[in-house]
C-alpha atoms as a PDB file:
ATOM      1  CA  UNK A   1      81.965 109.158  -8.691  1.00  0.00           C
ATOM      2  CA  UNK A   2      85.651 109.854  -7.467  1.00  0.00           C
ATOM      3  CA  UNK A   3      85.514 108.810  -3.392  1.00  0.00           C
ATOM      4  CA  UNK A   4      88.131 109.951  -0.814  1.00  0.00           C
ATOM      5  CA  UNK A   5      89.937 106.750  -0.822  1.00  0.00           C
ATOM      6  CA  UNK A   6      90.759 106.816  -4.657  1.00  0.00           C
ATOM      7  CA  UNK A   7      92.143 110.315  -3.865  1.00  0.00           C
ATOM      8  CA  UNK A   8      93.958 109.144  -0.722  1.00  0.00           C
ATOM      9  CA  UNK A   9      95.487 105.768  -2.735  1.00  0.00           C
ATOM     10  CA  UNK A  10      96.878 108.705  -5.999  1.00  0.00           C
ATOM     11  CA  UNK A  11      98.155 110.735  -3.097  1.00  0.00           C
ATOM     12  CA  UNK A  12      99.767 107.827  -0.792  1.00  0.00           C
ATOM     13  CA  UNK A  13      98.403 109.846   2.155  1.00  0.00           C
ATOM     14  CA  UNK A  14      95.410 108.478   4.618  1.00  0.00           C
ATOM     15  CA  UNK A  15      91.536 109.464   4.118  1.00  0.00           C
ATOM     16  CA  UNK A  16      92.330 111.383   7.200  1.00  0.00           C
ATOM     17  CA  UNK A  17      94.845 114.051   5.349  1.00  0.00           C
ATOM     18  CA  UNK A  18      92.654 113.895   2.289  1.00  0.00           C
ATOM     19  CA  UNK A  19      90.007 115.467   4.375  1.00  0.00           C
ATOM     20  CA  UNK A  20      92.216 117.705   6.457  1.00  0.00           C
ATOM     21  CA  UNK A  21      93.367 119.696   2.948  1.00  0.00           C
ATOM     22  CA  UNK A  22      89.863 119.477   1.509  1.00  0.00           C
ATOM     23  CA  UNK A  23      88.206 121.121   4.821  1.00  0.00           C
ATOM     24  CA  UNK A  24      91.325 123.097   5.460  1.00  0.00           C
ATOM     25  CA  UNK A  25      90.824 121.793   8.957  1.00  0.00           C
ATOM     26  CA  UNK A  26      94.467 120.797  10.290  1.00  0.00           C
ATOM     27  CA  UNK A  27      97.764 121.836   9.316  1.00  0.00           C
ATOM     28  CA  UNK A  28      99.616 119.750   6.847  1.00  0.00           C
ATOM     29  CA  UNK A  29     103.100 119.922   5.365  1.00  0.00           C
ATOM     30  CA  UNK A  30     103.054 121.675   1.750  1.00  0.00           C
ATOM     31  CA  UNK A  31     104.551 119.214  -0.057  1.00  0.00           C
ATOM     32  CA  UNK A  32     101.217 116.584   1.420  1.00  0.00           C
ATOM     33  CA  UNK A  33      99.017 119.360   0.709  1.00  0.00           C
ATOM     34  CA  UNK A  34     100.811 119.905  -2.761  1.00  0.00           C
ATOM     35  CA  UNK A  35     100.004 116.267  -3.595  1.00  0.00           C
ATOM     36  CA  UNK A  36      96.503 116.273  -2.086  1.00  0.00           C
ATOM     37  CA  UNK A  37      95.322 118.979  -4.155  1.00  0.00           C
ATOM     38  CA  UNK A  38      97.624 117.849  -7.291  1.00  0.00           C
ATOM     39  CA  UNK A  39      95.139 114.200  -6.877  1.00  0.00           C
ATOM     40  CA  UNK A  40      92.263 116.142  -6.244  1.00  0.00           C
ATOM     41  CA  UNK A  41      92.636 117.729  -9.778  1.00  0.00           C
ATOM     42  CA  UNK A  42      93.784 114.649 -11.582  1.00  0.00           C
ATOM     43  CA  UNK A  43      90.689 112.735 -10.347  1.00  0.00           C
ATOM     44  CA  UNK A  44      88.285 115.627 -10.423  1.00  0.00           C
ATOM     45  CA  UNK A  45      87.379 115.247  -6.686  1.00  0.00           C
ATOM     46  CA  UNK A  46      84.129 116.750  -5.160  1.00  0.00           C
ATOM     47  CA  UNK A  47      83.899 116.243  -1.730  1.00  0.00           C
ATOM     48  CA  UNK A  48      80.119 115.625  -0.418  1.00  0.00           C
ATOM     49  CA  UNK A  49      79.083 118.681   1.284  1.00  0.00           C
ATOM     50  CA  UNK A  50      75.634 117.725   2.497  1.00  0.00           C
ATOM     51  CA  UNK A  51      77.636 114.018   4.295  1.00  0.00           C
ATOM     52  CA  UNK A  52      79.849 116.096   4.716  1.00  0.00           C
ATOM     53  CA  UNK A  53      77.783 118.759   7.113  1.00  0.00           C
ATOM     54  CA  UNK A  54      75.913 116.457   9.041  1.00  0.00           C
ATOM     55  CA  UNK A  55      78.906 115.205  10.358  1.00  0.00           C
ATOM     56  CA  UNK A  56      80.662 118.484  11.383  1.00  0.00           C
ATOM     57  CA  UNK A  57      77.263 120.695  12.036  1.00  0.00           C
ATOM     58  CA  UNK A  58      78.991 122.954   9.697  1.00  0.00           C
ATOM     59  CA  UNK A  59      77.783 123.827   6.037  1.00  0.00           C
ATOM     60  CA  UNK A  60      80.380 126.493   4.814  1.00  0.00           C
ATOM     61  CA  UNK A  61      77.531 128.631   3.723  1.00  0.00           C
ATOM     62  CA  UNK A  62      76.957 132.165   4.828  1.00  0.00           C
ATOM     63  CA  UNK A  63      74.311 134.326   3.835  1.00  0.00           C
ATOM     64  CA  UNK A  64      74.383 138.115   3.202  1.00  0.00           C
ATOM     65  CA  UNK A  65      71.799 140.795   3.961  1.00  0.00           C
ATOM     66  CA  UNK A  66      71.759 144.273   1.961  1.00  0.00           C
ATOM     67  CA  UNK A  67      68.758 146.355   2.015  1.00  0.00           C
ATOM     68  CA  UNK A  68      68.903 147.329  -2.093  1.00  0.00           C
ATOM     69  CA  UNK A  69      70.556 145.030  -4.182  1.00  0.00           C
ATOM     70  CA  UNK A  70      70.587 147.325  -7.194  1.00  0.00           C
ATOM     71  CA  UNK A  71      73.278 149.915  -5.303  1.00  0.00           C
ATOM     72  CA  UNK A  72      76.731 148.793  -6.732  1.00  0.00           C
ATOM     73  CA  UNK A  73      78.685 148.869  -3.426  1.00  0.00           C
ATOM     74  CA  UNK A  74      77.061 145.963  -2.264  1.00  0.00           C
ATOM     75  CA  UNK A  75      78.855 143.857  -5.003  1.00  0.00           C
ATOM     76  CA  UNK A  76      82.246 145.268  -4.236  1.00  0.00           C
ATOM     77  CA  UNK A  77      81.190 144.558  -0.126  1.00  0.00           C
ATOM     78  CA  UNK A  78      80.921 141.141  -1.670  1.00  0.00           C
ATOM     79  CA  UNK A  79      83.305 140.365  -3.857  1.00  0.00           C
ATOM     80  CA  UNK A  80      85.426 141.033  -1.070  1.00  0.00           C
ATOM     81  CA  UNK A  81      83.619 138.940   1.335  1.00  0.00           C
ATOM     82  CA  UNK A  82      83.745 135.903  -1.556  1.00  0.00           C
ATOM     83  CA  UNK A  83      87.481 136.481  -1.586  1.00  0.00           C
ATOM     84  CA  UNK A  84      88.115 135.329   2.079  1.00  0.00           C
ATOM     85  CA  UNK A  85      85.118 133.226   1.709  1.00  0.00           C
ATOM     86  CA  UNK A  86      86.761 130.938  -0.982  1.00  0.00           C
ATOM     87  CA  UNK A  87      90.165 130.211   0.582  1.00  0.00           C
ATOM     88  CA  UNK A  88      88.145 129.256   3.885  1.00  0.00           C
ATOM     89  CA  UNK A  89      85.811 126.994   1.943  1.00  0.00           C
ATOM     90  CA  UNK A  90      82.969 128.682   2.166  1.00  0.00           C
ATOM     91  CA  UNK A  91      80.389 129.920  -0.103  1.00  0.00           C
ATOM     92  CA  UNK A  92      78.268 133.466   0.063  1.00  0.00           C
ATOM     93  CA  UNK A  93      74.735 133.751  -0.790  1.00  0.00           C
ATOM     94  CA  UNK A  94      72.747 137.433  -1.265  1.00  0.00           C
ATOM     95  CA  UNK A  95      69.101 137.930   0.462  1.00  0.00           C
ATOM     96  CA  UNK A  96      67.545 141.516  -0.226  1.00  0.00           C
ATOM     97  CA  UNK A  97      65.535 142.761   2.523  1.00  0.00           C
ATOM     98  CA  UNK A  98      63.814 144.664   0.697  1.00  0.00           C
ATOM     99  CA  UNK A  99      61.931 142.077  -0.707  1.00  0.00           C
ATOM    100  CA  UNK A 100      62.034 140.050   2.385  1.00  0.00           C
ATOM    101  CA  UNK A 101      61.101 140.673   6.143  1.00  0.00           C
ATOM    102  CA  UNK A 102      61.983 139.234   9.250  1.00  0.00           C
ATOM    103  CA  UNK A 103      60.518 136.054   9.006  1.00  0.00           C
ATOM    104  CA  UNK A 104      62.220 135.452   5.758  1.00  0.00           C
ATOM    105  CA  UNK A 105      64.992 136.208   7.426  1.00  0.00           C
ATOM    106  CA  UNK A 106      64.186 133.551  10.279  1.00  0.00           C
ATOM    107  CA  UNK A 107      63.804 130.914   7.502  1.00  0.00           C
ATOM    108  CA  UNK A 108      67.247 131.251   6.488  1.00  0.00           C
ATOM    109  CA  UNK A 109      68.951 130.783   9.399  1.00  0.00           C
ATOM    110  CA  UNK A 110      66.483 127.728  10.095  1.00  0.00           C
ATOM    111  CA  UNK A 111      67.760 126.459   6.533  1.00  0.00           C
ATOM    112  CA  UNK A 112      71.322 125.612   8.200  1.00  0.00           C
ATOM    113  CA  UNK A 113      73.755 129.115   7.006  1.00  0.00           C
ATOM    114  CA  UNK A 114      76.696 129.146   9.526  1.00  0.00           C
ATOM    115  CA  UNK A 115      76.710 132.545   9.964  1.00  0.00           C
ATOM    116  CA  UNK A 116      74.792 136.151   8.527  1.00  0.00           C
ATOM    117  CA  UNK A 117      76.557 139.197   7.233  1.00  0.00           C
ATOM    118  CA  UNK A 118      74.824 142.225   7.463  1.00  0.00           C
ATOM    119  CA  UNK A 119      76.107 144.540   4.703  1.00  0.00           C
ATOM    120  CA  UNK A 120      73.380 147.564   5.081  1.00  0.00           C
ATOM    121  CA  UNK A 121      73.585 150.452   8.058  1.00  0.00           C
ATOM    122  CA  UNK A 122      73.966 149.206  11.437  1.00  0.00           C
ATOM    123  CA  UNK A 123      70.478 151.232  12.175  1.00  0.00           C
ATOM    124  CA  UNK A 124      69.116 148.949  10.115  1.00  0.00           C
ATOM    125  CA  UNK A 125      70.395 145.827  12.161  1.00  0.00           C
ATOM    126  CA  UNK A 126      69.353 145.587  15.663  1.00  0.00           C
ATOM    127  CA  UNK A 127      65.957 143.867  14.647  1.00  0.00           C
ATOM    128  CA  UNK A 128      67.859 140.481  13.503  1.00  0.00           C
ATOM    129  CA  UNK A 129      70.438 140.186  15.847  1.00  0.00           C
ATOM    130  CA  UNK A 130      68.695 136.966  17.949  1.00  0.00           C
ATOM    131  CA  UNK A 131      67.739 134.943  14.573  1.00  0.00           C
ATOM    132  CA  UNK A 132      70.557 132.278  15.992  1.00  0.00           C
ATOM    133  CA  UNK A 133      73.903 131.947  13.519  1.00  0.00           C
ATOM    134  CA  UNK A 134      76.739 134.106  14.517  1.00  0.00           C
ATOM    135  CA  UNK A 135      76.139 137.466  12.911  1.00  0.00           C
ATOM    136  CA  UNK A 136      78.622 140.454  11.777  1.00  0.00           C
ATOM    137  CA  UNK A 137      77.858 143.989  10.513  1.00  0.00           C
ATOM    138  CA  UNK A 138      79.947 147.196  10.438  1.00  0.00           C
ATOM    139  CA  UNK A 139      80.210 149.101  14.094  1.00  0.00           C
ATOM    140  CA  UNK A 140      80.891 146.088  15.720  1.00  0.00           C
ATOM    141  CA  UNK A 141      84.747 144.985  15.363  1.00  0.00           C
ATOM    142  CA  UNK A 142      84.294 146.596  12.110  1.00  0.00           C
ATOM    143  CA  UNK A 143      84.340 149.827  11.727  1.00  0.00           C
ATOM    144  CA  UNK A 144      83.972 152.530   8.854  1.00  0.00           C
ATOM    145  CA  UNK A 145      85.398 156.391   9.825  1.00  0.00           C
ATOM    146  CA  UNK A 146      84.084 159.280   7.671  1.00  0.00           C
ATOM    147  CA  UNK A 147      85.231 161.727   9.871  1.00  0.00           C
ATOM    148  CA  UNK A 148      88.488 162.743   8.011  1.00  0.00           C
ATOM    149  CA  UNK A 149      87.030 162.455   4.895  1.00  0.00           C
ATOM    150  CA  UNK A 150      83.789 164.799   5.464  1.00  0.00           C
ATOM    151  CA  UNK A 151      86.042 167.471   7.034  1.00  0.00           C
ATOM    152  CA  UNK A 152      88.104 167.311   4.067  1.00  0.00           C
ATOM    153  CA  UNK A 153      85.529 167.757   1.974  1.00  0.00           C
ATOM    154  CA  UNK A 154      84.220 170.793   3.752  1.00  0.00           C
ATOM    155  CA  UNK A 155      87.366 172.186   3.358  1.00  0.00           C
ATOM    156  CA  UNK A 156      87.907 171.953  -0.205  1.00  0.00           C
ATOM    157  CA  UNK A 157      84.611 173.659  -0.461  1.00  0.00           C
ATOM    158  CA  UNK A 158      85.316 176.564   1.540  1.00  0.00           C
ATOM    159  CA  UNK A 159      88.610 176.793   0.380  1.00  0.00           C
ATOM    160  CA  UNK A 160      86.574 177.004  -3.555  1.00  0.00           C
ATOM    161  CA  UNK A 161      84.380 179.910  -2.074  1.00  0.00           C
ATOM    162  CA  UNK A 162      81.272 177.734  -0.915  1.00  0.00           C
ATOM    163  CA  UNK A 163      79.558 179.057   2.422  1.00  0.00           C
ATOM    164  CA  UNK A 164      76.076 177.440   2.231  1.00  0.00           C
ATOM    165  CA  UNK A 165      76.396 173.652   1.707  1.00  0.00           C
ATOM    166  CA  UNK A 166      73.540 171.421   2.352  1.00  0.00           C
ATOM    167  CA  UNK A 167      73.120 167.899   3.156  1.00  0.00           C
ATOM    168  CA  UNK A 168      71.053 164.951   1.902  1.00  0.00           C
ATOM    169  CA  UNK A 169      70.352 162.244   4.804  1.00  0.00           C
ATOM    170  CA  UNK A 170      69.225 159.433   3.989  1.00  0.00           C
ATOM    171  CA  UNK A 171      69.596 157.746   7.045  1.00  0.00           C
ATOM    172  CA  UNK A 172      66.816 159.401   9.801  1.00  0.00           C
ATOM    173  CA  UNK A 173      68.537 162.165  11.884  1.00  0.00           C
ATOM    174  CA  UNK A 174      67.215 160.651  15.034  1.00  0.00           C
ATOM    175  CA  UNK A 175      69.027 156.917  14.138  1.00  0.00           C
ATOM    176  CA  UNK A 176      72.514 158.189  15.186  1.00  0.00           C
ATOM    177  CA  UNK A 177      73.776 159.407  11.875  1.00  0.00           C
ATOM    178  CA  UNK A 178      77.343 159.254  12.329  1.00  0.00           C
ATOM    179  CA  UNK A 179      77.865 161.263   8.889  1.00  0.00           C
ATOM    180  CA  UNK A 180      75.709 163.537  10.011  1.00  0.00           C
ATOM    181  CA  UNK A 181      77.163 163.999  12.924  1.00  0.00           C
ATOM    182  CA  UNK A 182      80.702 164.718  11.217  1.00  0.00           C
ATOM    183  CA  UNK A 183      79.112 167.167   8.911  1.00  0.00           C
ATOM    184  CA  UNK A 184      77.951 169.291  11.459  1.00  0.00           C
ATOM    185  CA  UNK A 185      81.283 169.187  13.043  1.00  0.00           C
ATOM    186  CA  UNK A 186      83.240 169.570  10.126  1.00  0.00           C
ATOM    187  CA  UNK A 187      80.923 172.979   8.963  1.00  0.00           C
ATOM    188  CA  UNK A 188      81.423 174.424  12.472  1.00  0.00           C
ATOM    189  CA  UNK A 189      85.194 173.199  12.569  1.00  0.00           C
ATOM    190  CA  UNK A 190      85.420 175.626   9.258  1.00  0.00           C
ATOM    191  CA  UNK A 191      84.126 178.506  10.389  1.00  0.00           C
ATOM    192  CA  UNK A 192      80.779 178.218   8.769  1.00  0.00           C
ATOM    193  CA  UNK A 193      77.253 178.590   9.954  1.00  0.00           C
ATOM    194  CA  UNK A 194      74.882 175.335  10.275  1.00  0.00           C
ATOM    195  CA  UNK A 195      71.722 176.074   8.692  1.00  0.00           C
ATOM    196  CA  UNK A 196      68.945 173.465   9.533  1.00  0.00           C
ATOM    197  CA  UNK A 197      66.896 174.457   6.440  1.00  0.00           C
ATOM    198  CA  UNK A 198      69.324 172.604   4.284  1.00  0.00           C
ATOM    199  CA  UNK A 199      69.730 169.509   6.166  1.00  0.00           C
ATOM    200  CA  UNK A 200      67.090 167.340   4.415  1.00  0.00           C
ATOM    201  CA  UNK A 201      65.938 164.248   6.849  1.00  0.00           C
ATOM    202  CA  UNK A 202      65.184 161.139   5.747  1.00  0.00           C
ATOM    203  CA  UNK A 203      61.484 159.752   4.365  1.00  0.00           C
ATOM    204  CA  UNK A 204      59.549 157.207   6.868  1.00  0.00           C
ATOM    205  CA  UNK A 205      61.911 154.411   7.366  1.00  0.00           C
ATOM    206  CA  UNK A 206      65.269 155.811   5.407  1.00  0.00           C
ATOM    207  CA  UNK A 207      65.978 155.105   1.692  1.00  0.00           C
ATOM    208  CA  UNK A 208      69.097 155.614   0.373  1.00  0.00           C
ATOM    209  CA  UNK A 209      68.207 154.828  -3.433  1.00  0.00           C
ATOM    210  CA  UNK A 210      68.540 157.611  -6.853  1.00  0.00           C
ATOM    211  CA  UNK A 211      64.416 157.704  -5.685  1.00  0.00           C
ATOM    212  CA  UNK A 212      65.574 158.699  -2.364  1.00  0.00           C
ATOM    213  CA  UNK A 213      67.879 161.571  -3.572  1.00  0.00           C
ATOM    214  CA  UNK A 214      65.424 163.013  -6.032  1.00  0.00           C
ATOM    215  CA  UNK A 215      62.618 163.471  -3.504  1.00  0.00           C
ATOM    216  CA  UNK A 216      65.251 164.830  -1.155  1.00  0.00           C
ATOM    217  CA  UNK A 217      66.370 167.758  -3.788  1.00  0.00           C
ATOM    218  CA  UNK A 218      62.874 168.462  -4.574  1.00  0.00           C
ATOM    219  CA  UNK A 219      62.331 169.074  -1.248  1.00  0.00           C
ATOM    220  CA  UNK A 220      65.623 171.044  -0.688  1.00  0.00           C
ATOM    221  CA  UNK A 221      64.704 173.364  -3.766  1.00  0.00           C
ATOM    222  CA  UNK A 222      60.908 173.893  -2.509  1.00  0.00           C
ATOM    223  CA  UNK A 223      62.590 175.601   0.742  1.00  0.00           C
ATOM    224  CA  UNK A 224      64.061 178.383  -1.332  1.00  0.00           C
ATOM    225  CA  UNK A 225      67.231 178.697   0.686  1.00  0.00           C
ATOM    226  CA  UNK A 226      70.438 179.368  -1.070  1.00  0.00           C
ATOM    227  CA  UNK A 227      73.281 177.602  -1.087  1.00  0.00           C
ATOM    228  CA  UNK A 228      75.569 176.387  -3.278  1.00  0.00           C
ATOM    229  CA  UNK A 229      76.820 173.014  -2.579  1.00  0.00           C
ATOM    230  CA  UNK A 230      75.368 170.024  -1.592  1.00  0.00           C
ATOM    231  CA  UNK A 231      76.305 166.321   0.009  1.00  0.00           C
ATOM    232  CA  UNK A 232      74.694 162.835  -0.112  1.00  0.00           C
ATOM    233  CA  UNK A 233      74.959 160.616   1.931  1.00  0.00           C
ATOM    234  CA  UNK A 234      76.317 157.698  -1.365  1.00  0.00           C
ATOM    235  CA  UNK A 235      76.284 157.886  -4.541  1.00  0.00           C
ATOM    236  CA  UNK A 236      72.956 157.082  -5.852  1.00  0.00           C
ATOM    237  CA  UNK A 237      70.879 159.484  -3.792  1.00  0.00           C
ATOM    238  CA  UNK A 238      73.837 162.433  -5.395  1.00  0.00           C
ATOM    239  CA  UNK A 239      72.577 160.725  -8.798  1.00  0.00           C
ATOM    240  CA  UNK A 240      69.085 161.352  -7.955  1.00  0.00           C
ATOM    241  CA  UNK A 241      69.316 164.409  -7.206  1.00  0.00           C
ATOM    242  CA  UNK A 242      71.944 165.269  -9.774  1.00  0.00           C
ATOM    243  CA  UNK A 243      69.174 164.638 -12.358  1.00  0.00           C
ATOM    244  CA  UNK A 244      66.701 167.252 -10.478  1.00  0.00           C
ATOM    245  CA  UNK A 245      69.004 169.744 -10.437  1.00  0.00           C
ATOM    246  CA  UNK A 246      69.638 169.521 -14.334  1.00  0.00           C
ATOM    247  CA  UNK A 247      65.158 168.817 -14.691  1.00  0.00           C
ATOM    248  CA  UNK A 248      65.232 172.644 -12.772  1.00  0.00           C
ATOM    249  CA  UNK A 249      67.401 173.491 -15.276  1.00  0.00           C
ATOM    250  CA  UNK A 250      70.417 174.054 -12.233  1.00  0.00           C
ATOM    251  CA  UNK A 251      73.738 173.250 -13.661  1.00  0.00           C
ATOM    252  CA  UNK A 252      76.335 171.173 -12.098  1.00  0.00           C
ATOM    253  CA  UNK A 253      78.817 172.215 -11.122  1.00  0.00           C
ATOM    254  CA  UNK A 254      78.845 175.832 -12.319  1.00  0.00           C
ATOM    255  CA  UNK A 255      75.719 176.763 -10.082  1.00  0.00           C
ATOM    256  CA  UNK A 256      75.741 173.840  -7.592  1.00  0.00           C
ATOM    257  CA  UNK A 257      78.478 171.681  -6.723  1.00  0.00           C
ATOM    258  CA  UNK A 258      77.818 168.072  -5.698  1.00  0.00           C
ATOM    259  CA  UNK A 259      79.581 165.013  -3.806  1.00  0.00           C
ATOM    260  CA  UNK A 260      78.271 162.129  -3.023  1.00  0.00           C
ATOM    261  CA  UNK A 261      79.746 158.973  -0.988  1.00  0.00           C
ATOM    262  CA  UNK A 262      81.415 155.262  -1.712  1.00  0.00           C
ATOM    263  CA  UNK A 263      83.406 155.748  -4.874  1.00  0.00           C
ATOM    264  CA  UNK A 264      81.142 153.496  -7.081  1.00  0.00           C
ATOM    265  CA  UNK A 265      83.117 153.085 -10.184  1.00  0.00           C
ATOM    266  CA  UNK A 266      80.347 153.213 -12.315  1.00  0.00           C
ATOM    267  CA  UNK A 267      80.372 157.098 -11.667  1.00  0.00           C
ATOM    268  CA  UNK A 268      83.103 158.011 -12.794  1.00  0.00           C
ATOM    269  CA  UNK A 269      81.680 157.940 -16.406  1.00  0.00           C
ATOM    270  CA  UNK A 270      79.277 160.298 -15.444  1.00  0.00           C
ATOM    271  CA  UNK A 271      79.603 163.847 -16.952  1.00  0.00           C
ATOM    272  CA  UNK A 272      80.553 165.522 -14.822  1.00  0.00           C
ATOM    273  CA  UNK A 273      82.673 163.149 -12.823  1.00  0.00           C
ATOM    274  CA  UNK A 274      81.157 163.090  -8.984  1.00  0.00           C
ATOM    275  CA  UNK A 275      82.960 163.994  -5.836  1.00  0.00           C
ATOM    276  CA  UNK A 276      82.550 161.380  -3.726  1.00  0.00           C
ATOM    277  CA  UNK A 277      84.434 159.511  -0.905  1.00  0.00           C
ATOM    278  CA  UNK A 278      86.280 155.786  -1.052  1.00  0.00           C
ATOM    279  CA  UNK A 279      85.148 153.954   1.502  1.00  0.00           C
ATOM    280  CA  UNK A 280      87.058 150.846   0.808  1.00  0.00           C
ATOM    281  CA  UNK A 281      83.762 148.179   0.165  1.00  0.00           C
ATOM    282  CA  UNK A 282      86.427 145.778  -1.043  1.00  0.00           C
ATOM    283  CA  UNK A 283      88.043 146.076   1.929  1.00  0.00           C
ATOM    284  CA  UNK A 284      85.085 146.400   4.187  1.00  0.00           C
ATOM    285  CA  UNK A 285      83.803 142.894   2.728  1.00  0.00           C
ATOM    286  CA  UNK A 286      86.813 141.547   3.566  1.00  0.00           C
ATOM    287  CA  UNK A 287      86.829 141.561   6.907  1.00  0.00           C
ATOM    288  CA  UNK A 288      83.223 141.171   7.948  1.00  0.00           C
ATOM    289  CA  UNK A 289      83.961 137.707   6.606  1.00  0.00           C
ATOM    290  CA  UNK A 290      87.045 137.257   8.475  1.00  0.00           C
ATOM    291  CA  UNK A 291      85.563 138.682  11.861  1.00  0.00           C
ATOM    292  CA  UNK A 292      82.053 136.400  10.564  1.00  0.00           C
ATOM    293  CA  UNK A 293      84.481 133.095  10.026  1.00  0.00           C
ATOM    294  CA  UNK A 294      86.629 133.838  13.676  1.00  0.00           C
ATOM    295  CA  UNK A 295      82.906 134.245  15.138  1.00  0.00           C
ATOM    296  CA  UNK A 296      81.804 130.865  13.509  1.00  0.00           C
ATOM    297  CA  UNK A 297      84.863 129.064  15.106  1.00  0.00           C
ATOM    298  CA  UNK A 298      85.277 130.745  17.965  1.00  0.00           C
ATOM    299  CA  UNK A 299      88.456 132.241  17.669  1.00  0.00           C
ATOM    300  CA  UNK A 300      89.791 135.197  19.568  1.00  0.00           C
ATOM    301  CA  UNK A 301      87.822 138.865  16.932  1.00  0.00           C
ATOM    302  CA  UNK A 302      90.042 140.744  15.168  1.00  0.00           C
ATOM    303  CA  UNK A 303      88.975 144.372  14.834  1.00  0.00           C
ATOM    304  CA  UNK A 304      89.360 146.816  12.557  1.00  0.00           C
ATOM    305  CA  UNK A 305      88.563 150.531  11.332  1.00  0.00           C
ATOM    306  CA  UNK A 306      88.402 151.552   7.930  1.00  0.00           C
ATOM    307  CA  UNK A 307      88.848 155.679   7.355  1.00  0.00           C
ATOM    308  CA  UNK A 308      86.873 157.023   4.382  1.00  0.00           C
ATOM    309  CA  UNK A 309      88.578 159.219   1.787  1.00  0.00           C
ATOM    310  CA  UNK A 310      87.733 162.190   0.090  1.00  0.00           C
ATOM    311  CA  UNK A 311      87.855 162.196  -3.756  1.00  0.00           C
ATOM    312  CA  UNK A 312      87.136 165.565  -5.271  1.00  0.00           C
ATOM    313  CA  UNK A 313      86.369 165.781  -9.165  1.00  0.00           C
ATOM    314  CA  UNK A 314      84.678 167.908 -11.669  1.00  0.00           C
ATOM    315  CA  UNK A 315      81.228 167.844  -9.582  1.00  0.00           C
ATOM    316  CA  UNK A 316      83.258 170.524  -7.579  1.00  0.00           C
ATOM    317  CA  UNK A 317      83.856 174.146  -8.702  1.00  0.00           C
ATOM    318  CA  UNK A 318      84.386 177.729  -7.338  1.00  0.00           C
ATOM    319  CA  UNK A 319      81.096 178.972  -5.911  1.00  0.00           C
ATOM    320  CA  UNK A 320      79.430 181.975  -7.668  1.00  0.00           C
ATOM    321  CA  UNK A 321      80.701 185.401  -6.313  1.00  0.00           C
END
């Protein structure tokens, strides 16, 4: 097994540097670190993480909590957590609550992860917030805006002829629903009227899953009121009830146009293509493991707001006259 010395002797630098480039813990000139790194190939050097923690109280891992781990945007959130993650040294591991609860959760942190990222709605977060490790989610430093992005939408519907445009929650009215909140200001900022009988709340506890969006156009059609447009709160739950709509034999878009939200790639293969809104996950992973690595080292937070963006596409047509 290759040891720090052998690295340090290739290098003609001390132990001392060899660990300051491997941690990435103090500032070295690039043509050390150049060498450093150039031994470390040569040789094939592993440093030992596990000596290696119980000296610094530090084990470069960081867990991350989603509540479905079958809804693509998670990836993207972390991919682009695992891209800051890497240069830093750490690694990111995935824990579904779905399948897990609190005290799962509790285990974890026990188990020695620096710090948590919390990837799912922060509605969903307040319950694990004293488990110990620093801990980062979106609405605090981090922020996501769909403000802009719903209002455009609105107004590319009215603009198309659409006056009755309903909305899929998701997320239970009564857990501040931001997105919620901008679609009722962006109908009434459009002239239009706000009809509660197409606002579809949430089921018990708030799903935001294709299961989730099914149930929720079932329920919208059962009502019998008319409209002719319809948002989701992502992607999946507009797939859900996509395929309802086409069960009821309702097509899309020429009867009912559709838009969901987060710009999973996946969907643009669909047929049609689905309105939806590009909320940046890659972006958004990004730095909640920046703001999750300045919290782990106490460093001064960086903050940041991310605005949503409207992408319309063929889900969207003119509304029946």
């Amino acid at each position: 097994m290759v040891t720090r010395k052998e690295v340090a002797e290739l290098a003609k630098v001390s132990e001392a540097t060899v660990s300051y480039v491997v941690n990435n813990t103090k500032n070295v000139t690039p043509e050390v670190r150049e060498r450093v790194l150039a031994a470390v190939h040569k040789l094939g050097y592993r440093p030992n993480m596990i000596a290696r923690s119980l000296v610094t109280k530090e084990t470069r891992h960081v867990a991350m909590l989603v509540d479905n781990l079958k809804n693509p945007y998670y990836c993207e959130i972390l991919e682009g957590a695992q891209s800051i993650a890497s240069e830093a040294g750490y690694i990111v591991s995935v824990l579904s609550i779905d399948v897990s609860n609190k005290k799962s959760v509790m285990e974890l942190a026990s188990r020695g992860v620096d710090g948590i990222i919390f990837a799912m709605g922060s509605e969903k977060v307040d319950n694990y917030l004293r488990i110990g490790p620093p801990c980062v989610y979106v609405g605090e430093n981090v922020y996501m805006s769909y403000q802009k992005a719903i209002d455009d939408m609105i107004g590319c519907l009215v603009e198309k002829g659409h006056r009755n445009v309903a909305m899929l929650c998701g997320i239970p009215l009564d857990q501040d629903n931001i997105r919620y909140q901008n679609f009722v200001e962006a109908i009434n900022n459009h002239g239009l009227n706000l009809n509660s009988r197409l606002i579809v709340d949430a089921c018990s506890g708030g799903r935001t899953d294709e299961a989730e969006g099914a149930r929720a156009m079932t329920e919208l059609l059962a009502r019998k009121e008319e409209f002719s447009a319809v948002y989701a709160i992502n992607d999946l739950m507009a797939m859900g009830a996509m395929r309802v709509l086409r069960e009821a034999g309702i097509q899309i878009p020429q009867d009912i146009s559709i838009i969901g939200c987060d710009n999973l790639s996946i969907l643009r293969y669909l047929s049609p293509t689905l309105s939806t809104m590009d909320v940046e996950a890659f972006h958004v992973g990004r730095s909640l493991m920046q703001l999750l690595i300045e919290k782990i080292k106490e460093e001064p937070l960086s903050s940041n707001t991310i605005d949503a963006s409207f992408i319309c596409r063929e889900s969207i047509t003119e509304a029946r006259k």
